[in-house]
PDB file of N, CA and C in Angstrom:
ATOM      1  N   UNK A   1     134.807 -38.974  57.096  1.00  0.00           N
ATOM      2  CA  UNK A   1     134.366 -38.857  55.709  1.00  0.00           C
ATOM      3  C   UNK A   1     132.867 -38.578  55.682  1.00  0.00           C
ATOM      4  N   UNK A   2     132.401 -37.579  54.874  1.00  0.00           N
ATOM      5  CA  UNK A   2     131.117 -37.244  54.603  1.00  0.00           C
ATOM      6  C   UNK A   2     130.505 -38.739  54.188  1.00  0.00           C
ATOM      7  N   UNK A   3     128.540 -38.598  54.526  1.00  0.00           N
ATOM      8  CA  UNK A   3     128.158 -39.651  53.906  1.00  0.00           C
ATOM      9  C   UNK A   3     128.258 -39.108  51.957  1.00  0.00           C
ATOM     10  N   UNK A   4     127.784 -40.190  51.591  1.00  0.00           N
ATOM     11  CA  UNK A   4     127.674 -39.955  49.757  1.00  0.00           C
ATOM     12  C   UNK A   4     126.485 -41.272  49.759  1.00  0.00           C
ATOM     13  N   UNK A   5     125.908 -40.847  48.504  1.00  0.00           N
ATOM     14  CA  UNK A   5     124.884 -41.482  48.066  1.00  0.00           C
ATOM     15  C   UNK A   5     125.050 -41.519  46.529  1.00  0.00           C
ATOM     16  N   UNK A   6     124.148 -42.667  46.034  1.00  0.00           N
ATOM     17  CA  UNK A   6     124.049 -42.738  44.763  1.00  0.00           C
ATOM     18  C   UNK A   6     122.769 -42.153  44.159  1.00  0.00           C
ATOM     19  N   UNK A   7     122.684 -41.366  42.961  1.00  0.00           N
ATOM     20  CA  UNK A   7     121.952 -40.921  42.705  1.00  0.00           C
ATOM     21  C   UNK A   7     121.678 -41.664  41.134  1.00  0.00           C
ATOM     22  N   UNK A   8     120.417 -41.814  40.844  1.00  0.00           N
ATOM     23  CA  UNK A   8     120.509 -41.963  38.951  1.00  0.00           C
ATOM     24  C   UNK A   8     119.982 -40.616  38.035  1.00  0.00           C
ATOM     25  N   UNK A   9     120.627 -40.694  37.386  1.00  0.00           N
ATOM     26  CA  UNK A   9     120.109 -39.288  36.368  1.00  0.00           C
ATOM     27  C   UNK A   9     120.312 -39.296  35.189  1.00  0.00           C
ATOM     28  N   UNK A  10     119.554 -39.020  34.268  1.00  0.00           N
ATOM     29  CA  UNK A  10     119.389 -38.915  32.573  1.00  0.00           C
ATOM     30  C   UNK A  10     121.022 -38.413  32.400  1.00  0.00           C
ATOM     31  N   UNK A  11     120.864 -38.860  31.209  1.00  0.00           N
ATOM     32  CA  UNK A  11     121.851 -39.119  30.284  1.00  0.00           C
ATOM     33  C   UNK A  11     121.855 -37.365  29.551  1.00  0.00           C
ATOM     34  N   UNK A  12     120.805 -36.593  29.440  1.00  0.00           N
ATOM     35  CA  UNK A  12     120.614 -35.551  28.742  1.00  0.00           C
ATOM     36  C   UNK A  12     120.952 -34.475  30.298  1.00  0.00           C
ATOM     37  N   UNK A  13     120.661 -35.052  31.300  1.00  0.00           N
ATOM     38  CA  UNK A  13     121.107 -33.820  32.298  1.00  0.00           C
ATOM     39  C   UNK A  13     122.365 -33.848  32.891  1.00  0.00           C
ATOM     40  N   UNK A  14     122.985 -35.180  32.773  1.00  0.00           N
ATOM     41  CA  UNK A  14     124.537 -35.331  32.640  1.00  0.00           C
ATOM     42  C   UNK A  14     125.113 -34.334  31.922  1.00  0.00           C
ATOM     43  N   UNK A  15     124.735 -34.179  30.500  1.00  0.00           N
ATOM     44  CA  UNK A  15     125.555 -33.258  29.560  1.00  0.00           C
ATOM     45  C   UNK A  15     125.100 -32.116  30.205  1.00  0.00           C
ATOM     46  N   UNK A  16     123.644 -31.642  30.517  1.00  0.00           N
ATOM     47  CA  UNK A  16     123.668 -30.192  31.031  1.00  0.00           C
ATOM     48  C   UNK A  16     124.382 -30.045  32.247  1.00  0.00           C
ATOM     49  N   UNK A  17     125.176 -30.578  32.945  1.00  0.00           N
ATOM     50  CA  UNK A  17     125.827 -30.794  33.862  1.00  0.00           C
ATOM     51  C   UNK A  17     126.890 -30.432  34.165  1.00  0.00           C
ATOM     52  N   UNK A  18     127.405 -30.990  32.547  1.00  0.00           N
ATOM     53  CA  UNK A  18     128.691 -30.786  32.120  1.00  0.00           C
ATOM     54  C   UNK A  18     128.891 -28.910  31.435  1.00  0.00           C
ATOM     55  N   UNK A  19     127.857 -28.921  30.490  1.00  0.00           N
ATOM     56  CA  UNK A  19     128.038 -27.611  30.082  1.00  0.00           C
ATOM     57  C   UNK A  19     127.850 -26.490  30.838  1.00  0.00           C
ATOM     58  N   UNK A  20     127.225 -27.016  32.302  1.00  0.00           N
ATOM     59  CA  UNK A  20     127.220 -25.934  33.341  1.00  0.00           C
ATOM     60  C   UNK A  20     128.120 -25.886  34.378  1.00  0.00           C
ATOM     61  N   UNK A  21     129.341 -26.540  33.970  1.00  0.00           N
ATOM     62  CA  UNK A  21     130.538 -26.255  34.712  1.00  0.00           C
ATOM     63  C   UNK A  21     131.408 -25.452  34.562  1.00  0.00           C
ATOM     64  N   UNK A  22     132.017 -24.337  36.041  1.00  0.00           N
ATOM     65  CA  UNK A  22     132.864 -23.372  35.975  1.00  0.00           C
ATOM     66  C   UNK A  22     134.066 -23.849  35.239  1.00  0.00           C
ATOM     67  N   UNK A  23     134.177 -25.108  35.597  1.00  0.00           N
ATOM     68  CA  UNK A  23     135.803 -25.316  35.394  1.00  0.00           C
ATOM     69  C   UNK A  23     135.981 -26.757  35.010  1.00  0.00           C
ATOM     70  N   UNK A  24     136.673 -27.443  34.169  1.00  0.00           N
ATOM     71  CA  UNK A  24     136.398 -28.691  33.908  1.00  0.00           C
ATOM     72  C   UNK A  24     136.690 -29.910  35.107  1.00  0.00           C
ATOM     73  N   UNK A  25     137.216 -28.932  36.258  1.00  0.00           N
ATOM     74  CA  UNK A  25     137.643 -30.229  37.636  1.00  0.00           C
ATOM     75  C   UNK A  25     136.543 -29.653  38.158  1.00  0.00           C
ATOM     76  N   UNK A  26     135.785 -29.131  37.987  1.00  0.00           N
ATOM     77  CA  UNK A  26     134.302 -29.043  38.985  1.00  0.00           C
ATOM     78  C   UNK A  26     133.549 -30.423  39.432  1.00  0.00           C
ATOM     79  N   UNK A  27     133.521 -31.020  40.694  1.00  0.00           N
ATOM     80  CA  UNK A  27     133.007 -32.142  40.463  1.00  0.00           C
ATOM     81  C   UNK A  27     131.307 -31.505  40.391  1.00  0.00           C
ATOM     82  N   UNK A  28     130.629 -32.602  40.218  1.00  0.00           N
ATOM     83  CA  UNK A  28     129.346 -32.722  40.338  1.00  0.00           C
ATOM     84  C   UNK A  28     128.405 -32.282  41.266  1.00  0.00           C
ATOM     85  N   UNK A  29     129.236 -33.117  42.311  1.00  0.00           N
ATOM     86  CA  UNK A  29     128.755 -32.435  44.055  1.00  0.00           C
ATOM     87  C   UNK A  29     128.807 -31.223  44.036  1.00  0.00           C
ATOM     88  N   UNK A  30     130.020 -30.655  43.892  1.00  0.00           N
ATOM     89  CA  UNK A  30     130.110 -28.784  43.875  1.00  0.00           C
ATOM     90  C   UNK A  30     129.151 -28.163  43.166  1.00  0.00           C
ATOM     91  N   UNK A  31     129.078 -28.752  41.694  1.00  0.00           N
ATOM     92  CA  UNK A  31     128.014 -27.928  41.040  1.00  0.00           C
ATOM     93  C   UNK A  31     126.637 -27.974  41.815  1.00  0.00           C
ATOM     94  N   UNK A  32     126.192 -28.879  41.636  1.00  0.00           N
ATOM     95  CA  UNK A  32     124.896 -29.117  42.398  1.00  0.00           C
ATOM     96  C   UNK A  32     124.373 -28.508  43.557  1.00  0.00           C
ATOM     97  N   UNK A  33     125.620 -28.343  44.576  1.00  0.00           N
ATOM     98  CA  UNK A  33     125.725 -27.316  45.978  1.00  0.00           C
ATOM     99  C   UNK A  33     125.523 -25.927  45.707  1.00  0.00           C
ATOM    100  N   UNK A  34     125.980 -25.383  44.610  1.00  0.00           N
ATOM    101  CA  UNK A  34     126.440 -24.517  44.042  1.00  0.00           C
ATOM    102  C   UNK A  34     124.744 -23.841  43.153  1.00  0.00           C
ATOM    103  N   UNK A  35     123.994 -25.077  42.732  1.00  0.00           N
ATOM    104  CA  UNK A  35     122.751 -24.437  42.366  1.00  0.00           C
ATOM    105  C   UNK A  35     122.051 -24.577  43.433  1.00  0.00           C
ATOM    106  N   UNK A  36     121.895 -25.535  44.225  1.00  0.00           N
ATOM    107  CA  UNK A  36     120.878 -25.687  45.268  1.00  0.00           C
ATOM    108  C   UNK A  36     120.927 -24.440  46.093  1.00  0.00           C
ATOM    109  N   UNK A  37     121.906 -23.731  46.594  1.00  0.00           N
ATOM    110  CA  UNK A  37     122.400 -22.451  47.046  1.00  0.00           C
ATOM    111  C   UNK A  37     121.830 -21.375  46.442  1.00  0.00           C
ATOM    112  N   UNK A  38     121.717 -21.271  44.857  1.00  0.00           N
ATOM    113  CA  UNK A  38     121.452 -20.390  44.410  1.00  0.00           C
ATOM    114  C   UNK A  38     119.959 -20.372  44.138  1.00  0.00           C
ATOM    115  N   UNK A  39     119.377 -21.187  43.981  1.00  0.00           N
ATOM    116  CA  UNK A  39     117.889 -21.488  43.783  1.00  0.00           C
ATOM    117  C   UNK A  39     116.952 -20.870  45.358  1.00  0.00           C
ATOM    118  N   UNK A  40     117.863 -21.157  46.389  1.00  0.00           N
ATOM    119  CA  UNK A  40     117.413 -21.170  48.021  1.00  0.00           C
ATOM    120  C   UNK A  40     117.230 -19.520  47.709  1.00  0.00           C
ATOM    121  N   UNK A  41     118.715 -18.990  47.442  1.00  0.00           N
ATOM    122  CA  UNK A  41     118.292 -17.259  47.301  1.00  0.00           C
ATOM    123  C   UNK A  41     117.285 -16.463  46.674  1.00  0.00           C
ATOM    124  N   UNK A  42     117.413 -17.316  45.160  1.00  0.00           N
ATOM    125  CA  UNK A  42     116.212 -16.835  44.329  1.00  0.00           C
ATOM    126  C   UNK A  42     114.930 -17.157  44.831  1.00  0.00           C
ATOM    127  N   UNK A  43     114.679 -18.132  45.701  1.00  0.00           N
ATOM    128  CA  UNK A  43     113.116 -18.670  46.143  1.00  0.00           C
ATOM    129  C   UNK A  43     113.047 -17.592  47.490  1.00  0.00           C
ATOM    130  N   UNK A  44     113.695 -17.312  48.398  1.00  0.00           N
ATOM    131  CA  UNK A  44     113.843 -16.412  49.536  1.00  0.00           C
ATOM    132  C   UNK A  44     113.740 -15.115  48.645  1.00  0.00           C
ATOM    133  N   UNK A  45     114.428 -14.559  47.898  1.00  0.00           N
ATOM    134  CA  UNK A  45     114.307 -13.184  47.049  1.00  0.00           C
ATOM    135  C   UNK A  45     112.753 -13.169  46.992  1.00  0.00           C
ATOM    136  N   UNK A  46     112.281 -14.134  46.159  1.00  0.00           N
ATOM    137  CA  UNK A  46     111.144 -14.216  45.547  1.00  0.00           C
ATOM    138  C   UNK A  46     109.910 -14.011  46.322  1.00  0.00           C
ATOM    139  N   UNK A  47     109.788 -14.852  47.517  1.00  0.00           N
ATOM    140  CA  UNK A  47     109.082 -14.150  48.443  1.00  0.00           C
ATOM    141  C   UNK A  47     109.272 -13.342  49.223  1.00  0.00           C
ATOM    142  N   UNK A  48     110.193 -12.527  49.314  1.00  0.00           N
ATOM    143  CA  UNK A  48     110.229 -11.062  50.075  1.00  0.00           C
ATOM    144  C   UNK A  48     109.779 -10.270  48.546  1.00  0.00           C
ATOM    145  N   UNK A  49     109.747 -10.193  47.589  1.00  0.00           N
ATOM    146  CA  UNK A  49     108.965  -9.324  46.596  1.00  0.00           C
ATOM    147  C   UNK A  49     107.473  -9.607  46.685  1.00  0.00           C
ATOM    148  N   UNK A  50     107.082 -10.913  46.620  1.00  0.00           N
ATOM    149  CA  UNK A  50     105.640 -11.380  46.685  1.00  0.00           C
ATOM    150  C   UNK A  50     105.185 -10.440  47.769  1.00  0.00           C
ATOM    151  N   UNK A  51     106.059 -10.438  48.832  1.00  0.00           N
ATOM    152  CA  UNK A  51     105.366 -10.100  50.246  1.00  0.00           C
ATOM    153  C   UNK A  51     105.728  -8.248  49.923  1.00  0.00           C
ATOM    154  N   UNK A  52     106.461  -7.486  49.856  1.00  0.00           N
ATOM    155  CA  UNK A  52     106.161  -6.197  49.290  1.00  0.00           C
ATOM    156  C   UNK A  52     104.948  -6.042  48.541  1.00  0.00           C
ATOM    157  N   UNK A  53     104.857  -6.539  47.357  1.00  0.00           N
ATOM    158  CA  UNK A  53     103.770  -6.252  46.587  1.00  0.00           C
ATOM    159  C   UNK A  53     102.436  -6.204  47.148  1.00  0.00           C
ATOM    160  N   UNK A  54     102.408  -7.388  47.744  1.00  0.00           N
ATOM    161  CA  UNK A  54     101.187  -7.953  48.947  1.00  0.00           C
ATOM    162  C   UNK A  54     100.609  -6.210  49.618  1.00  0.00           C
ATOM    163  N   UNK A  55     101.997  -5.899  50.243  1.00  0.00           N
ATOM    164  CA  UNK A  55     101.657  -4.715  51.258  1.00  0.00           C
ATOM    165  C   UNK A  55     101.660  -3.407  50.473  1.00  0.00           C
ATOM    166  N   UNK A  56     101.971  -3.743  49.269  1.00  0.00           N
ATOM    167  CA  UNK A  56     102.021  -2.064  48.307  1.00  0.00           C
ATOM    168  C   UNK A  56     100.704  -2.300  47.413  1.00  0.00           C
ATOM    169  N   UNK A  57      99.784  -2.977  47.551  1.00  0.00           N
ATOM    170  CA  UNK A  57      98.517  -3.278  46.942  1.00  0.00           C
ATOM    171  C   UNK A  57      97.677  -2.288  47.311  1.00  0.00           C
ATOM    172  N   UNK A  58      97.198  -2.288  48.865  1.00  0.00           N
ATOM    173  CA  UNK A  58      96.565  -1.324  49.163  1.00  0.00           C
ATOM    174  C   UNK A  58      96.461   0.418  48.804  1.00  0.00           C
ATOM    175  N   UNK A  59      98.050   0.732  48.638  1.00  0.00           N
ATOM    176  CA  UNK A  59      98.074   1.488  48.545  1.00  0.00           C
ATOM    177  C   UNK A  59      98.432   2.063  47.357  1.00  0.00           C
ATOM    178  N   UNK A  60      98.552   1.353  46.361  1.00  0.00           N
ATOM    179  CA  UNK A  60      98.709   1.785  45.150  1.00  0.00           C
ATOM    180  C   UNK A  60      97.240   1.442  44.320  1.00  0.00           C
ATOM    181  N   UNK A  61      96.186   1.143  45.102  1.00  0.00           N
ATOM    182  CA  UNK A  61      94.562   0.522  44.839  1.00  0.00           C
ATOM    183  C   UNK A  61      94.096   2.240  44.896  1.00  0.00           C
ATOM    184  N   UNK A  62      94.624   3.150  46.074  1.00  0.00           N
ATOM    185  CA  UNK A  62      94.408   3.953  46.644  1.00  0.00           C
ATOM    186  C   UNK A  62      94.728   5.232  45.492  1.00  0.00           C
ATOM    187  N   UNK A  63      96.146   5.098  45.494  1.00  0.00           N
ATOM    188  CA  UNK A  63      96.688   5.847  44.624  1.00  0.00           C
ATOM    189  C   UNK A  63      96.324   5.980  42.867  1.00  0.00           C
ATOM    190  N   UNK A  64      95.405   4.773  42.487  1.00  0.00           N
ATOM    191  CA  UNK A  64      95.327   4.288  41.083  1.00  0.00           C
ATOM    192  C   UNK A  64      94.060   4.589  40.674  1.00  0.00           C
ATOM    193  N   UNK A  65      93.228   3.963  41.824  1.00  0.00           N
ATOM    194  CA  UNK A  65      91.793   4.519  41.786  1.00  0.00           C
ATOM    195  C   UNK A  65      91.067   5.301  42.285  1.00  0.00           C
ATOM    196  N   UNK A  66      90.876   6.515  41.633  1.00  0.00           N
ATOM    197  CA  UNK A  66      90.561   8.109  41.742  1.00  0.00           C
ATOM    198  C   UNK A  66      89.700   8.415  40.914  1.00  0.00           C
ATOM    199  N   UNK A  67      88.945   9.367  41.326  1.00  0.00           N
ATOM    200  CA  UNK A  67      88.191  10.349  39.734  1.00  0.00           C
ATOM    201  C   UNK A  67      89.011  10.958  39.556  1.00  0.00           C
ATOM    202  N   UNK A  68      89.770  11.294  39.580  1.00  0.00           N
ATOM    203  CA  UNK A  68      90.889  12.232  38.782  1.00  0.00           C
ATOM    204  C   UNK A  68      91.174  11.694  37.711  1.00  0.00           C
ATOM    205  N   UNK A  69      91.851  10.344  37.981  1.00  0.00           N
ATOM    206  CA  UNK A  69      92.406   9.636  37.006  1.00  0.00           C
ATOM    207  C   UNK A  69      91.476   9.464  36.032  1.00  0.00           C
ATOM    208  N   UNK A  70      90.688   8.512  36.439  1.00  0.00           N
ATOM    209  CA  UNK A  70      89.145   8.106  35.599  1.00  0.00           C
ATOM    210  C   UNK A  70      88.621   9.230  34.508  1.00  0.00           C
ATOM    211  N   UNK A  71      89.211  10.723  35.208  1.00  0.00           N
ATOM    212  CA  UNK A  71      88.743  11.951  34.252  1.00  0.00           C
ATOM    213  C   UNK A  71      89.689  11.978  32.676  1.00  0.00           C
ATOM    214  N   UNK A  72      90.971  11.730  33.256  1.00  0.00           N
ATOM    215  CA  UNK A  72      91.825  11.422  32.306  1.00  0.00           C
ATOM    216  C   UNK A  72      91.695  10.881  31.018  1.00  0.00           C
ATOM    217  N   UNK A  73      90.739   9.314  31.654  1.00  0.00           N
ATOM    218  CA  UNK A  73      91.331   8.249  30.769  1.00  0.00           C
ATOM    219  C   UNK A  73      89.915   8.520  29.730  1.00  0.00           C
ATOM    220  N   UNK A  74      89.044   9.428  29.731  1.00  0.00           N
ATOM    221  CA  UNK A  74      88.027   9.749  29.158  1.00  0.00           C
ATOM    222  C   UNK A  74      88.159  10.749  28.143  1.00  0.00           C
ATOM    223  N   UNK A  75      89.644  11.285  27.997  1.00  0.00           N
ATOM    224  CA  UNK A  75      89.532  12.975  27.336  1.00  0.00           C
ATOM    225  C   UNK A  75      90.109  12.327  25.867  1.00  0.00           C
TER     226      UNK A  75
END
């Protein structure tokens, strides 16, 4: 048998708990697995964009700042 633990939690995130269930036999555990999972992707997503941007800085610094442009934004 897996360990289990007790956890305490508001009374107001109980209900969001509830209204964020697929299915009404969803236990708790599942849900919770189920965001912690999804949060891991979105935080991993999140810094592989940070880290693109990081490396497309230079070169869109390059690409952005010109007299050409600068001639543009004057007419």
């Amino acid at each position: 048998m897996k360990e289990q633990s007790t956890i305490l939690l508001r009374k107001d995130l109980i209900e969001k708990l509830k209204e964020a269930r697929e299915h009404p036999r969803q236990t708790y555990n599942e849900l919770i697995m189920k965001m912690a999972d999804i949060f891991i992707k979105i935080k991993e997503k999140n810094q592989y964009d940070e880290f693109l941007h990081k490396i497309q800085q230079p070169k869109m610094k390059e690409l952005w700042d010109n007299k050409e442009d600068e001639v543009w934004e004057n007419v």
